[in-house]
Protein backbone atom coordinates (compact mmCIF):
# COMPACT_ATOMS: atom_id res chain seq x y z
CA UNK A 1 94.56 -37.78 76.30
CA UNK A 2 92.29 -35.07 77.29
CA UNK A 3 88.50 -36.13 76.62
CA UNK A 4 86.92 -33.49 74.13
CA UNK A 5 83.54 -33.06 74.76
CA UNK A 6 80.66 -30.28 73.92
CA UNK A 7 79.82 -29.63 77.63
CA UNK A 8 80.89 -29.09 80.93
CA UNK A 9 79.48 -31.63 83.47
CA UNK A 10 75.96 -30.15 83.55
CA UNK A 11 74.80 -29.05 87.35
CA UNK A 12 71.11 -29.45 89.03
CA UNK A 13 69.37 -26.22 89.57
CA UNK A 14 65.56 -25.59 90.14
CA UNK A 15 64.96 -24.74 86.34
CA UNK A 16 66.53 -27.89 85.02
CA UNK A 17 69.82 -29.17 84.46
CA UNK A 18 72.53 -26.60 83.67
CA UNK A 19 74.86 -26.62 80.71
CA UNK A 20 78.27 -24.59 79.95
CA UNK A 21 79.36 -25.26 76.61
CA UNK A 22 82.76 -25.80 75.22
CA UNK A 23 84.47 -23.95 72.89
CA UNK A 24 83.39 -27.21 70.45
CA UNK A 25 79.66 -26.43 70.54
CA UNK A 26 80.41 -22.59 69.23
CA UNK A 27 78.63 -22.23 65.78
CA UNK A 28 79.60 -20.60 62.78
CA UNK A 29 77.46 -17.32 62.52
CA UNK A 30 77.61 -15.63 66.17
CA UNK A 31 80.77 -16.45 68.17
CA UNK A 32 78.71 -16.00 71.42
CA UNK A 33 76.15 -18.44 70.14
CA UNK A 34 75.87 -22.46 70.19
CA UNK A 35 76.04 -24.76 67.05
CA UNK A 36 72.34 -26.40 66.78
CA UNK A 37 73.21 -30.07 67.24
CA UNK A 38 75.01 -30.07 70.37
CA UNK A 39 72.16 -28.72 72.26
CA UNK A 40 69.44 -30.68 70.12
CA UNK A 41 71.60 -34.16 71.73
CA UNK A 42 70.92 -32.72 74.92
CA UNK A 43 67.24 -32.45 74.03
CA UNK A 44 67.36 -35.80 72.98
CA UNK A 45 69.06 -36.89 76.31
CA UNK A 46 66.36 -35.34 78.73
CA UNK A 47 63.61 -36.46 76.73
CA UNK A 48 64.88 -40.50 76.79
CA UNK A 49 65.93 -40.12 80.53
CA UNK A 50 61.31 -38.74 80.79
CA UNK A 51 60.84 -41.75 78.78
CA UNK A 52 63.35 -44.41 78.92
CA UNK A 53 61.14 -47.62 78.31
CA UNK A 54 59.32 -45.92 75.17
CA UNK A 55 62.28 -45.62 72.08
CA UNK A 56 62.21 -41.65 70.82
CA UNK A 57 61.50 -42.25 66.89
CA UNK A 58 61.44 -38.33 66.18
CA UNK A 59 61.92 -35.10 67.58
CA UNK A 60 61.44 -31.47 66.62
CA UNK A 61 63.40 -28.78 67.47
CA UNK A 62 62.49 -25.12 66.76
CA UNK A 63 65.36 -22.74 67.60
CA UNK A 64 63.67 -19.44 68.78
CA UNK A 65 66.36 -17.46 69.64
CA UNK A 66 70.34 -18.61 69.06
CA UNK A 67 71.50 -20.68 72.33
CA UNK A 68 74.04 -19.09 74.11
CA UNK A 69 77.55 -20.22 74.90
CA UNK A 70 76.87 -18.40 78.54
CA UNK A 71 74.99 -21.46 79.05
CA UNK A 72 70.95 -22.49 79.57
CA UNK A 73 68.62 -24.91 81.01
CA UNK A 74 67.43 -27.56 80.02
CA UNK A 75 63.88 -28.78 81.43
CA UNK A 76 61.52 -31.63 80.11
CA UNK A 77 57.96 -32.81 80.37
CA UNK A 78 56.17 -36.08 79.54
CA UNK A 79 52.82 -34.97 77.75
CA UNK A 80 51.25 -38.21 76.64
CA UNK A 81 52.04 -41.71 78.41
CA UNK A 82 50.70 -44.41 76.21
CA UNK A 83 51.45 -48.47 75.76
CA UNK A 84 52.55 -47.99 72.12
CA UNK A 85 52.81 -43.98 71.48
CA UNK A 86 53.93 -41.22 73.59
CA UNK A 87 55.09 -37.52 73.86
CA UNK A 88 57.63 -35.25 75.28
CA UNK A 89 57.95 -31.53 75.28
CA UNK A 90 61.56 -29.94 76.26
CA UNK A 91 63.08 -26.29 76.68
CA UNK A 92 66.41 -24.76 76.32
CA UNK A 93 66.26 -21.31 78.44
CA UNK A 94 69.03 -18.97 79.44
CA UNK A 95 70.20 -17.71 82.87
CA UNK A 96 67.27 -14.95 82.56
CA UNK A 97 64.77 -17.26 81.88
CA UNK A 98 63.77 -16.31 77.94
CA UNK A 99 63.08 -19.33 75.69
CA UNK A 100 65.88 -20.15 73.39
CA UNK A 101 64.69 -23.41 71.92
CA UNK A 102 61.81 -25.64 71.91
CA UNK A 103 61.23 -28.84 71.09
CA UNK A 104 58.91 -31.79 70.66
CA UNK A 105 59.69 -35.60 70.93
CA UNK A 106 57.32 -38.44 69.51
CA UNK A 107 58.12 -41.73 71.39
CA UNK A 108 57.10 -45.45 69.63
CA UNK A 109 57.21 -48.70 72.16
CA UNK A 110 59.15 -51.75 70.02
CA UNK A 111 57.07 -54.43 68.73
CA UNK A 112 58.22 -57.70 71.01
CA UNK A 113 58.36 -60.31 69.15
CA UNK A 114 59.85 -58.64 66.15
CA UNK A 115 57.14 -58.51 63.22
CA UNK A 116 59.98 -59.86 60.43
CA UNK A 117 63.67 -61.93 60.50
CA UNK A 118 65.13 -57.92 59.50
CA UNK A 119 64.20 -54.60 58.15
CA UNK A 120 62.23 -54.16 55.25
CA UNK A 121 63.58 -51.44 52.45
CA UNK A 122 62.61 -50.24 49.34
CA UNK A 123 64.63 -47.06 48.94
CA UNK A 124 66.83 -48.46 47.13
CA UNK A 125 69.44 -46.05 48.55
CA UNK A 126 72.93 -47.44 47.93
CA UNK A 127 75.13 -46.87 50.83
CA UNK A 128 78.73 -45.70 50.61
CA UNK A 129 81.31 -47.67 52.67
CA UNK A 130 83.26 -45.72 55.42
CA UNK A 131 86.46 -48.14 54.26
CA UNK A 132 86.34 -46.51 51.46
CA UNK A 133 86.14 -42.54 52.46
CA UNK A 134 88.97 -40.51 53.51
CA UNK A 135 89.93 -37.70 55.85
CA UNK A 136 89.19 -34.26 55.07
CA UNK A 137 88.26 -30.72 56.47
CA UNK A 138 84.49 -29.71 57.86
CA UNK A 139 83.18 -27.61 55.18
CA UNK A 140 82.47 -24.36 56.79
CA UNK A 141 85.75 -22.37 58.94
CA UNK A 142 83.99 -20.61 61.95
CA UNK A 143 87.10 -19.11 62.35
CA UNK A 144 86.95 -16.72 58.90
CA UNK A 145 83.17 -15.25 60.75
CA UNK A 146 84.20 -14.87 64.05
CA UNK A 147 87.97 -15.59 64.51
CA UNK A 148 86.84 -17.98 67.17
CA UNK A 149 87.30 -21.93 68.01
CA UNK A 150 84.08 -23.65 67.38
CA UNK A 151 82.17 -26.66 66.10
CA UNK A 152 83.82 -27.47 63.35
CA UNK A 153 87.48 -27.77 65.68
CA UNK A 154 88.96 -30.57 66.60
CA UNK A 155 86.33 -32.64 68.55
CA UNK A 156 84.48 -32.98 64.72
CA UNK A 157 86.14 -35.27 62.42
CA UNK A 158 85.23 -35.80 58.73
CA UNK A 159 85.27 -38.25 55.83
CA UNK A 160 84.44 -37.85 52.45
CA UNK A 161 83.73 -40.66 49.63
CA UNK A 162 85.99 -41.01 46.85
CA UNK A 163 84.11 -38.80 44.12
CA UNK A 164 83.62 -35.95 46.84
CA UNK A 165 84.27 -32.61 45.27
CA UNK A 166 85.16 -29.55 47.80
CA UNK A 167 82.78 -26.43 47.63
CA UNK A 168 79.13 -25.86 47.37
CA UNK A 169 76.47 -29.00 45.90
CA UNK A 170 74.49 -31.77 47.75
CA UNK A 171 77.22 -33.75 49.27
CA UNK A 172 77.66 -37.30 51.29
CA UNK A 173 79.69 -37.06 54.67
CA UNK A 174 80.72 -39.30 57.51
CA UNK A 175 81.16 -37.06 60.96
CA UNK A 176 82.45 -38.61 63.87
CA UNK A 177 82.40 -36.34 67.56
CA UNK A 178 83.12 -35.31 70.77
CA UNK A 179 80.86 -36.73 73.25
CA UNK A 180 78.31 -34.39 74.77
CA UNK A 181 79.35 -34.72 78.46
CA UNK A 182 82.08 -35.90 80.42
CA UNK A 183 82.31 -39.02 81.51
CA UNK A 184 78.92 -39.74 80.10
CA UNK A 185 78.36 -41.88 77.03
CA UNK A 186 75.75 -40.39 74.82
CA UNK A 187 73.08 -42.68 73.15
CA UNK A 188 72.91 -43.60 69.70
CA UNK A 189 70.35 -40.86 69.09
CA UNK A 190 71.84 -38.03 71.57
CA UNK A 191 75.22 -39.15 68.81
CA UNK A 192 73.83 -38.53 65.87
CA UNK A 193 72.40 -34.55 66.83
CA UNK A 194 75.83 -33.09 65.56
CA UNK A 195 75.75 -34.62 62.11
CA UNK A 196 72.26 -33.93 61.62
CA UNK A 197 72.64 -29.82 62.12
CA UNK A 198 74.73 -29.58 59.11
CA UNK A 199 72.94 -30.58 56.30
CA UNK A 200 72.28 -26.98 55.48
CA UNK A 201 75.95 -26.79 55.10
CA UNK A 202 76.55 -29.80 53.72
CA UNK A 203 74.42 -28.88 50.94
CA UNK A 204 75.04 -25.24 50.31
CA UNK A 205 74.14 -23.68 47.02
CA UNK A 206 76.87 -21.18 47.73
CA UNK A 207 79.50 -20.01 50.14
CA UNK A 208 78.88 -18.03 53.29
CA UNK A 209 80.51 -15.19 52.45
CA UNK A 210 78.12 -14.76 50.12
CA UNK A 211 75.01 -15.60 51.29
CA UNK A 212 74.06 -16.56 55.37
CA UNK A 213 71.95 -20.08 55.17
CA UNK A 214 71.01 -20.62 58.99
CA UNK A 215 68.34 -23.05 59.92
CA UNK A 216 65.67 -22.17 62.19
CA UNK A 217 64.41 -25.89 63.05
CA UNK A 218 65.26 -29.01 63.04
CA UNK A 219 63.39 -32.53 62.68
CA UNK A 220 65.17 -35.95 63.11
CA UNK A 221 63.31 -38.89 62.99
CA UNK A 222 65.31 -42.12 63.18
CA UNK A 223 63.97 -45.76 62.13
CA UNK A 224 66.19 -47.45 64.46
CA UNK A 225 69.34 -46.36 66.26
CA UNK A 226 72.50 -46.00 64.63
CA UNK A 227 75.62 -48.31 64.70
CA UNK A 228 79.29 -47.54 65.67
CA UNK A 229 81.38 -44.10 66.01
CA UNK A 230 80.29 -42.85 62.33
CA UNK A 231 77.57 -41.70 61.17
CA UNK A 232 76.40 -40.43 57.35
CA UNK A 233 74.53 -37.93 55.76
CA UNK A 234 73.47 -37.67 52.25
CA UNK A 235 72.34 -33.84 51.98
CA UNK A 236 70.67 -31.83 48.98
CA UNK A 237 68.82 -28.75 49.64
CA UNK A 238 66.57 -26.18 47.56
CA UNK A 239 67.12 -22.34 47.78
CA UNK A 240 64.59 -20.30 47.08
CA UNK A 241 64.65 -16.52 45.77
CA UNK A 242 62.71 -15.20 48.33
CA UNK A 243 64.91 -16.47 50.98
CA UNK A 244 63.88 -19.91 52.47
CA UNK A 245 65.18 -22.89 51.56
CA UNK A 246 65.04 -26.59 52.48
CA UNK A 247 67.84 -29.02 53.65
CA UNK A 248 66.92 -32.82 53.51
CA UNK A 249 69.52 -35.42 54.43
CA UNK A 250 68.74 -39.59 54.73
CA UNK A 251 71.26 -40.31 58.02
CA UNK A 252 73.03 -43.79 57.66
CA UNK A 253 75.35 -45.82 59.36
CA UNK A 254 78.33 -48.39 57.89
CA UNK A 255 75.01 -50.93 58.40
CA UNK A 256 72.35 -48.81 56.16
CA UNK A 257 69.74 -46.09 56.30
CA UNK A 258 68.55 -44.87 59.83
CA UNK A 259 66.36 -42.02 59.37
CA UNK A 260 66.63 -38.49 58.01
CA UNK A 261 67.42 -34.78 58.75
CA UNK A 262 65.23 -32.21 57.83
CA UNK A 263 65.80 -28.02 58.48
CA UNK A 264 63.75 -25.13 57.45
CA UNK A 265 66.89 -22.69 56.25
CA UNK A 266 66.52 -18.57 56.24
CA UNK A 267 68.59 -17.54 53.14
CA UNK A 268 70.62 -13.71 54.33
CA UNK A 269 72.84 -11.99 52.61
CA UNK A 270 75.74 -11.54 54.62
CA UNK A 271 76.66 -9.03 57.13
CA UNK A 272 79.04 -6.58 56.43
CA UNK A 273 81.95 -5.57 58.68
């Protein structure tokens, strides 16, 4: 079986590592541009590899311009070393050097001995069961915007609870992907990045055909690390006239709650051919 992934095997260059994406990591709006969560695991991945004895609880992404499917760097810096709190700062930048992404990472050391016997939680957020959900399509077609293969292709497969209804409305999902590199198996954070990005199309107010709902940032800030091959979102979002809206989705694994999504959306009304 040929291994699906979202990248070429990246290469070493003086500006960082180098990344070619697959036809996987293409998003839905610009054929010629990247799908946010791909990139934001690679993020992820530099930013552990600065840090790798301090756990990354959060990190912000703010997508400046849309990340090419040319290919970019990616480049990271430590900017605070501390015993129980740190900080990293990554770029994505393309082969002429402009800024396509930045992004900030928050890093908490683990409490050793553990403080209690297992986690604490009030949410009372009641967690579907994978067993239960079944197969079914990713919600958004790249294909009817740019007659291109992208993201939502075969290296991103879905599940849907039992009372999931098709079309627009805050939503619960499983998504389980392609790994990010060859030969390389991603972390529990760098795995999560895909299912995170889509919570502003998880939980679309409408279609995008009739109105463009692209985030411009991302945050994910995860508890602890997720469990297994699946992962879950529970998305709802707010639209606002003007044109901004808000995508907010608690992550979760067959286990429990692990963290949550949040994006900043830009609300367009769709280009015409």
């Amino acid at each position: 079986m040929v291994e699906m992934t979202f990248f070429e095997t990246p290469t070493d260059e003086a500006d960082g590592e180098w990344f070619t994406p697959t036809d996987h990591s293409r998003g839905p709006w610009d054929g010629d541009a990247c799908h946010a969560g791909p990139p934001t695991g690679l993020l992820v991945r530099a930013m552990e590899r600065a840090l790798p004895d301090v756990r990354l609880a959060r990190i912000t992404v703010e997508l400046v311009k849309p990340i090419p499917m040319a290919g970019f760097h990616v480049a990271v810096e430590v900017t605070r070393r501390g015993r129980t709190v740190a900080g990293t700062r990554a770029t994505v930048t393309d082969g002429e050097g402009t800024v396509r992404a930045t992004a900030t990472g928050l890093h908490a050391a683990l409490q050793e001995p553990p403080l209690f016997d297992g986690p604490l939680d009030n949410s009372e957020f009641h967690k579907p069961r994978l067993a239960d959900a079944q197969p079914g399509p990713f919600p958004i077609d790249a294909r009817r915007h740019h007659g291109r293969p992208g993201f939502s292709g075969e290296a991103v497969r879905m599940r849907y609870p039992p009372e999931h209804r098709e079309g627009p409305g805050s939503s619960t999902v499983w998504m389980n992907t392609a790994q990010l590199i060859p030969g390389e198996t991603p972390s529990p954070f760098q795995a999560i990045c895909p299912l995170a990005d889509c919570g502003n199309a998880f939980s679309r107010h409408a279609e995008p055909w009739q109105v463009q709902f692209a985030n411009i940032d991302l945050t994910i800030a995860l508890h602890r690390d997720p469990v297994g091959e699946w992962f879950g979102s529970r998305t709802e979002s707010w639209w606002q006239p003007g044109g901004v809206g808000l995508a907010d989705a608690i992550l979760f694994d067959d286990e429990g709650p692990v963290g949550r999504a949040l994006q900043t959306v830009v609300l367009r009304a769709p280009q015409s051919d």
